[in-house]
N, C-alpha and C. Protein backbone atom coordinates (compact mmCIF):
# COMPACT_ATOMS: atom_id res chain seq x y z
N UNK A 1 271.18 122.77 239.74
CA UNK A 1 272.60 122.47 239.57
C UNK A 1 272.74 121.49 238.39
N UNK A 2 273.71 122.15 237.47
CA UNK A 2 273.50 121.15 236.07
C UNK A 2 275.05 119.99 236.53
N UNK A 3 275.18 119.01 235.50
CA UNK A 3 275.97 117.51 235.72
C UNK A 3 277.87 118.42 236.00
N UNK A 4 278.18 119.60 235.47
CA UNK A 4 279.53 120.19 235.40
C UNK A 4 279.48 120.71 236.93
N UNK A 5 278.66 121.67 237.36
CA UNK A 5 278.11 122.21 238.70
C UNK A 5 278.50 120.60 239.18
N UNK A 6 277.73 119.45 239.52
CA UNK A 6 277.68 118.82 240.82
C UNK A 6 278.90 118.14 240.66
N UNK A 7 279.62 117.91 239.67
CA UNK A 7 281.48 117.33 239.30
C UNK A 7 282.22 118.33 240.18
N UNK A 8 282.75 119.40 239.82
CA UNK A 8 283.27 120.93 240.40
C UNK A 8 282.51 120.74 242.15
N UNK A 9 281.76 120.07 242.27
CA UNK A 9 281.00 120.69 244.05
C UNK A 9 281.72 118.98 244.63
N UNK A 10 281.68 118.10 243.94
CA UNK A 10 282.27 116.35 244.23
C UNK A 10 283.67 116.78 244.12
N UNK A 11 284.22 117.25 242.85
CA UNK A 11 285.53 117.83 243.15
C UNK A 11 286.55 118.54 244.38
N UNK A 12 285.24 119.50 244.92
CA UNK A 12 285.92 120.18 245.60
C UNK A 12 285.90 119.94 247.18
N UNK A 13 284.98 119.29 247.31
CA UNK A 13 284.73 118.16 248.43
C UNK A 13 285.59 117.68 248.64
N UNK A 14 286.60 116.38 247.83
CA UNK A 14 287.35 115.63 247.77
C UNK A 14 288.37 116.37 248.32
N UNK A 15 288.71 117.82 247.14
CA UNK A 15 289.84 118.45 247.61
C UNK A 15 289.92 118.67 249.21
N UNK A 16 288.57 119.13 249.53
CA UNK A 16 288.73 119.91 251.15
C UNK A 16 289.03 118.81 252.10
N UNK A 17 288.68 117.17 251.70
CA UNK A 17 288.95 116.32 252.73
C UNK A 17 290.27 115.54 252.37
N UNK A 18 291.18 115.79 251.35
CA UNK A 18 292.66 115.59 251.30
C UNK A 18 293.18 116.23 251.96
N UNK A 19 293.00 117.70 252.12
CA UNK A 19 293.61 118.58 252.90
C UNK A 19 293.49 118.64 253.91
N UNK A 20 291.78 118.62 254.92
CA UNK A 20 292.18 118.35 256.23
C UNK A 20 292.82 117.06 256.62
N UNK A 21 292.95 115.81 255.99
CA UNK A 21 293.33 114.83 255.97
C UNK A 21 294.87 114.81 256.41
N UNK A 22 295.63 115.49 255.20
CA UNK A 22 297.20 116.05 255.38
C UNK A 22 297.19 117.07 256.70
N UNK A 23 296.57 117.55 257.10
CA UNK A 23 297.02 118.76 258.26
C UNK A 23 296.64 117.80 259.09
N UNK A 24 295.79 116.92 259.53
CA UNK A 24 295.48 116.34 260.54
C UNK A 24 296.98 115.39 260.40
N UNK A 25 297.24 114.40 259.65
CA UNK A 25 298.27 113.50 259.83
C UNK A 25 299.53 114.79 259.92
N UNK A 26 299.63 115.59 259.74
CA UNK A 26 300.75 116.26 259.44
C UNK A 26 301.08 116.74 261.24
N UNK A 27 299.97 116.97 261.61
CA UNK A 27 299.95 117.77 262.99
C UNK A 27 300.47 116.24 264.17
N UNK A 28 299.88 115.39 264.01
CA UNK A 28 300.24 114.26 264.95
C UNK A 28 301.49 113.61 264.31
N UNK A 29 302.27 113.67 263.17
CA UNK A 29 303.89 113.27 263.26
C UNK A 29 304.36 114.21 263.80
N UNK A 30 303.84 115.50 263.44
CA UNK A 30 305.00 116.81 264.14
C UNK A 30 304.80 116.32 265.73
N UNK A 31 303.35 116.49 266.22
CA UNK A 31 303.87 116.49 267.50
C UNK A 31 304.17 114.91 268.29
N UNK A 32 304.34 114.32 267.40
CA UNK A 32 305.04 112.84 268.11
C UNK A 32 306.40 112.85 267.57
N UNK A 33 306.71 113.46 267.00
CA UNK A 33 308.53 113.66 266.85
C UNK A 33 308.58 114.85 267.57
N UNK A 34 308.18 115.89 268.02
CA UNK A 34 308.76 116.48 269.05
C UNK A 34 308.74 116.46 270.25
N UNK A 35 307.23 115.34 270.46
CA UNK A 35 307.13 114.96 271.91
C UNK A 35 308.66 113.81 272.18
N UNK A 36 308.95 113.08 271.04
CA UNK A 36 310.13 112.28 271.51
C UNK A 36 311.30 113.22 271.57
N UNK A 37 311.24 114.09 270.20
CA UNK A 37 312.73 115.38 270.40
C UNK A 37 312.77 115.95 271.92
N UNK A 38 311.94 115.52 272.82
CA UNK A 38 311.59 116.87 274.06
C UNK A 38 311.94 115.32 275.19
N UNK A 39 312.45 114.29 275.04
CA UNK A 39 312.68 113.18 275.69
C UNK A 39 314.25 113.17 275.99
N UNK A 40 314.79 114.08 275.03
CA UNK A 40 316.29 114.11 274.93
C UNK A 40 316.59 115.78 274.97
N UNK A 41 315.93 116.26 275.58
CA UNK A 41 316.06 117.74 275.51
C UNK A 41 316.05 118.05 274.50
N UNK A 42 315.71 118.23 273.29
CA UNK A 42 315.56 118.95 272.26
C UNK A 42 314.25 119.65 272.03
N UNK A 43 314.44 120.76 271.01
CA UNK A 43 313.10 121.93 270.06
C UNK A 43 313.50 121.19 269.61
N UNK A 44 312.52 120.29 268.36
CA UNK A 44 312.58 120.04 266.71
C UNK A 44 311.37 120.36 266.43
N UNK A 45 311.49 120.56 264.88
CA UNK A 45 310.01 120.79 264.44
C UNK A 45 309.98 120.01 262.68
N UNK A 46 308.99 119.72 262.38
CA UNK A 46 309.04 118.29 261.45
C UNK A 46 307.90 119.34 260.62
N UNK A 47 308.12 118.85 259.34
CA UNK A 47 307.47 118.94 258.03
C UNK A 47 307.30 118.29 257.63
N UNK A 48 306.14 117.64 257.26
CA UNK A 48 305.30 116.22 256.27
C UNK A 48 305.53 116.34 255.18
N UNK A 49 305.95 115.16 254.10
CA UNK A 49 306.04 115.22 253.00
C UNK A 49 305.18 114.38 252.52
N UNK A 50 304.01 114.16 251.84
CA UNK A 50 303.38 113.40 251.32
C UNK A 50 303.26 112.87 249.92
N UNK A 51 302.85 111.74 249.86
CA UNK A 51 302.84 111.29 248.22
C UNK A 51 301.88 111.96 247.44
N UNK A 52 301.95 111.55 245.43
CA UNK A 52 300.97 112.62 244.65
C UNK A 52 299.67 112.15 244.78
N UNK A 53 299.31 110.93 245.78
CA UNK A 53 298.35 110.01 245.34
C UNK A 53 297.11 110.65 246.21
N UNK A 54 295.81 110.21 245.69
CA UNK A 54 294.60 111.07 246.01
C UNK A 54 294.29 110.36 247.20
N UNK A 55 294.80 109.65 248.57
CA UNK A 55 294.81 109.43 249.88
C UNK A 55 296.31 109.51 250.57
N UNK A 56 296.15 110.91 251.26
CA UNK A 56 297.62 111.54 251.33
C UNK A 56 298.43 110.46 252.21
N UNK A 57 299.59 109.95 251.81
CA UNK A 57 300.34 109.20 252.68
C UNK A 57 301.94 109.96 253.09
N UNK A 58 301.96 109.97 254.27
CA UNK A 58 303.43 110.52 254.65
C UNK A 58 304.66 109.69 254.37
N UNK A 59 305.10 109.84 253.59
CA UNK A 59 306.56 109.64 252.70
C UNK A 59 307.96 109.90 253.11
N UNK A 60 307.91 111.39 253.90
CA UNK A 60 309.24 111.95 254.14
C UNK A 60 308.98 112.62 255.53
N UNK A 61 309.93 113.34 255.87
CA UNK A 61 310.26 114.33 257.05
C UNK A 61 311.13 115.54 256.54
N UNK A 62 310.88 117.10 257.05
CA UNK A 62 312.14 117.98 256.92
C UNK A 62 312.26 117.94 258.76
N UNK A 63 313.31 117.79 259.09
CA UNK A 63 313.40 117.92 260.41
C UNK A 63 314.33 119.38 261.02
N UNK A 64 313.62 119.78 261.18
CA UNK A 64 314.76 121.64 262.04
C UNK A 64 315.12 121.41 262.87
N UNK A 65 316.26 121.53 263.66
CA UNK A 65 316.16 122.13 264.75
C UNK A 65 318.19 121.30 265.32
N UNK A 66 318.39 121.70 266.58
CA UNK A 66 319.83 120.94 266.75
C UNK A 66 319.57 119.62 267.43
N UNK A 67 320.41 118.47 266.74
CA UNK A 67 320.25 117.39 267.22
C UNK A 67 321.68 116.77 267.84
N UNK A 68 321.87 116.27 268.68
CA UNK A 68 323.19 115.20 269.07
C UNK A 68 323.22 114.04 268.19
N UNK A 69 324.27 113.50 267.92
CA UNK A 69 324.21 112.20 267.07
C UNK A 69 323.60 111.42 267.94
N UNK A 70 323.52 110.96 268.96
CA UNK A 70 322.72 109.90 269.58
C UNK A 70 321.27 109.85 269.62
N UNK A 71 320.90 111.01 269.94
CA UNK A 71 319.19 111.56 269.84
C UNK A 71 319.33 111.20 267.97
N UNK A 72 319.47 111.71 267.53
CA UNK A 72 319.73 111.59 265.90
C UNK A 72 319.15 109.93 265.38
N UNK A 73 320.23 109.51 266.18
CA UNK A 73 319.84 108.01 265.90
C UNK A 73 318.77 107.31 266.40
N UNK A 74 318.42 107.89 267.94
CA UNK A 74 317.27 107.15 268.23
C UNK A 74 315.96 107.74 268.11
N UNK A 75 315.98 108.95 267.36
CA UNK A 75 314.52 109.72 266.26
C UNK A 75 314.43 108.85 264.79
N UNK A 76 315.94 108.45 264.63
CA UNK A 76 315.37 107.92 263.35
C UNK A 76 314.78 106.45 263.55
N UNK A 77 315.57 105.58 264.44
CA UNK A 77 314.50 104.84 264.82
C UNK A 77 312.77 104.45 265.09
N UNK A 78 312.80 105.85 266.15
CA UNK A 78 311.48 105.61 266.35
C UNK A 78 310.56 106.18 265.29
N UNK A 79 311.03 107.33 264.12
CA UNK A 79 310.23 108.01 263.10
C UNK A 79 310.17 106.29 262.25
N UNK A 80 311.23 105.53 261.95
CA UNK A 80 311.26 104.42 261.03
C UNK A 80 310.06 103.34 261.76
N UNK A 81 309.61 103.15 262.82
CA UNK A 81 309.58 101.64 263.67
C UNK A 81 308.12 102.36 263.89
N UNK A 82 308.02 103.56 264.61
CA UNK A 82 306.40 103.77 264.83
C UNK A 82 306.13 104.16 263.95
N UNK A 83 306.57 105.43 262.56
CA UNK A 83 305.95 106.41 261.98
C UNK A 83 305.95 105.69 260.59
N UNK A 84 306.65 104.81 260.29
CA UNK A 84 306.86 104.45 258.87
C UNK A 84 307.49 104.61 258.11
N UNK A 85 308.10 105.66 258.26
CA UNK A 85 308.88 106.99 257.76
C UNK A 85 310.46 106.31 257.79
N UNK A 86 311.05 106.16 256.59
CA UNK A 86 312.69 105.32 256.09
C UNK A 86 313.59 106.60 256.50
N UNK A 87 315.04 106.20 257.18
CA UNK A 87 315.75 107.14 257.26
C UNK A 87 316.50 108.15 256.02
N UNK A 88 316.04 107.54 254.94
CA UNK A 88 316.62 107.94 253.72
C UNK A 88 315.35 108.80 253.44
N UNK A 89 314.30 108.87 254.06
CA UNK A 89 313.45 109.88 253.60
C UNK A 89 313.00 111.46 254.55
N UNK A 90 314.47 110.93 255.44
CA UNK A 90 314.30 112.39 256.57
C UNK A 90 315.56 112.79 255.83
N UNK A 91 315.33 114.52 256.54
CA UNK A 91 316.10 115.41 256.16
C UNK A 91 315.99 116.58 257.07
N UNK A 92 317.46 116.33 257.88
CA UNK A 92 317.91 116.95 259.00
C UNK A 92 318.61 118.63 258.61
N UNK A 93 317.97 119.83 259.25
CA UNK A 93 318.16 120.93 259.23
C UNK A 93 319.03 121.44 260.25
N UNK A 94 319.86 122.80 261.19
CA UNK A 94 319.92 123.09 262.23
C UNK A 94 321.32 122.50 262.84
């Protein structure tokens, strides 16, 4: 394996552990915003938005599904207070 070979094989390494990285964090906000959506009777289902930076950090939310204004308010709470996640960076569908 010549010095371009083991760059391209370090490269692609990196790539494969950003990505399970993002599906793993991606899978435990979805299902901790729908385990709380399912506290108030609701289906929701959440989409991760992450930053460009090379240790994926969750940034945003797309949120689907029908919400009541009260549930509304107290998802954005708990997405803001446990998840990190600013209400100006969700985005309500449904």
């Amino acid at each position: 394996i010549n010095l371009e070979e083991g760059r391209d094989a370090i490269a692609d390494g990196v790539k494969m552990s950003e990505d399970a990285s993002k599906q793993e964090i991606s899978k435990r906000i979805s299902d901790a915003v729908s385990k709380k959506a399912a506290e108030f009777g609701l289906t929701l289902s959440a989409e991760v938005i992450f930053n460009n930076e090379p240790i994926p950090v969750p940034i945003g939310l797309k949120i689907s599904g029908a919400v009541t204004p009260y549930a509304k308010i107290q998802l954005q709470h708990f997405i803001r207070n446990e998840l990190g996640i600013n209400e100006e960076n969700l985005s309500w569908t449904g």
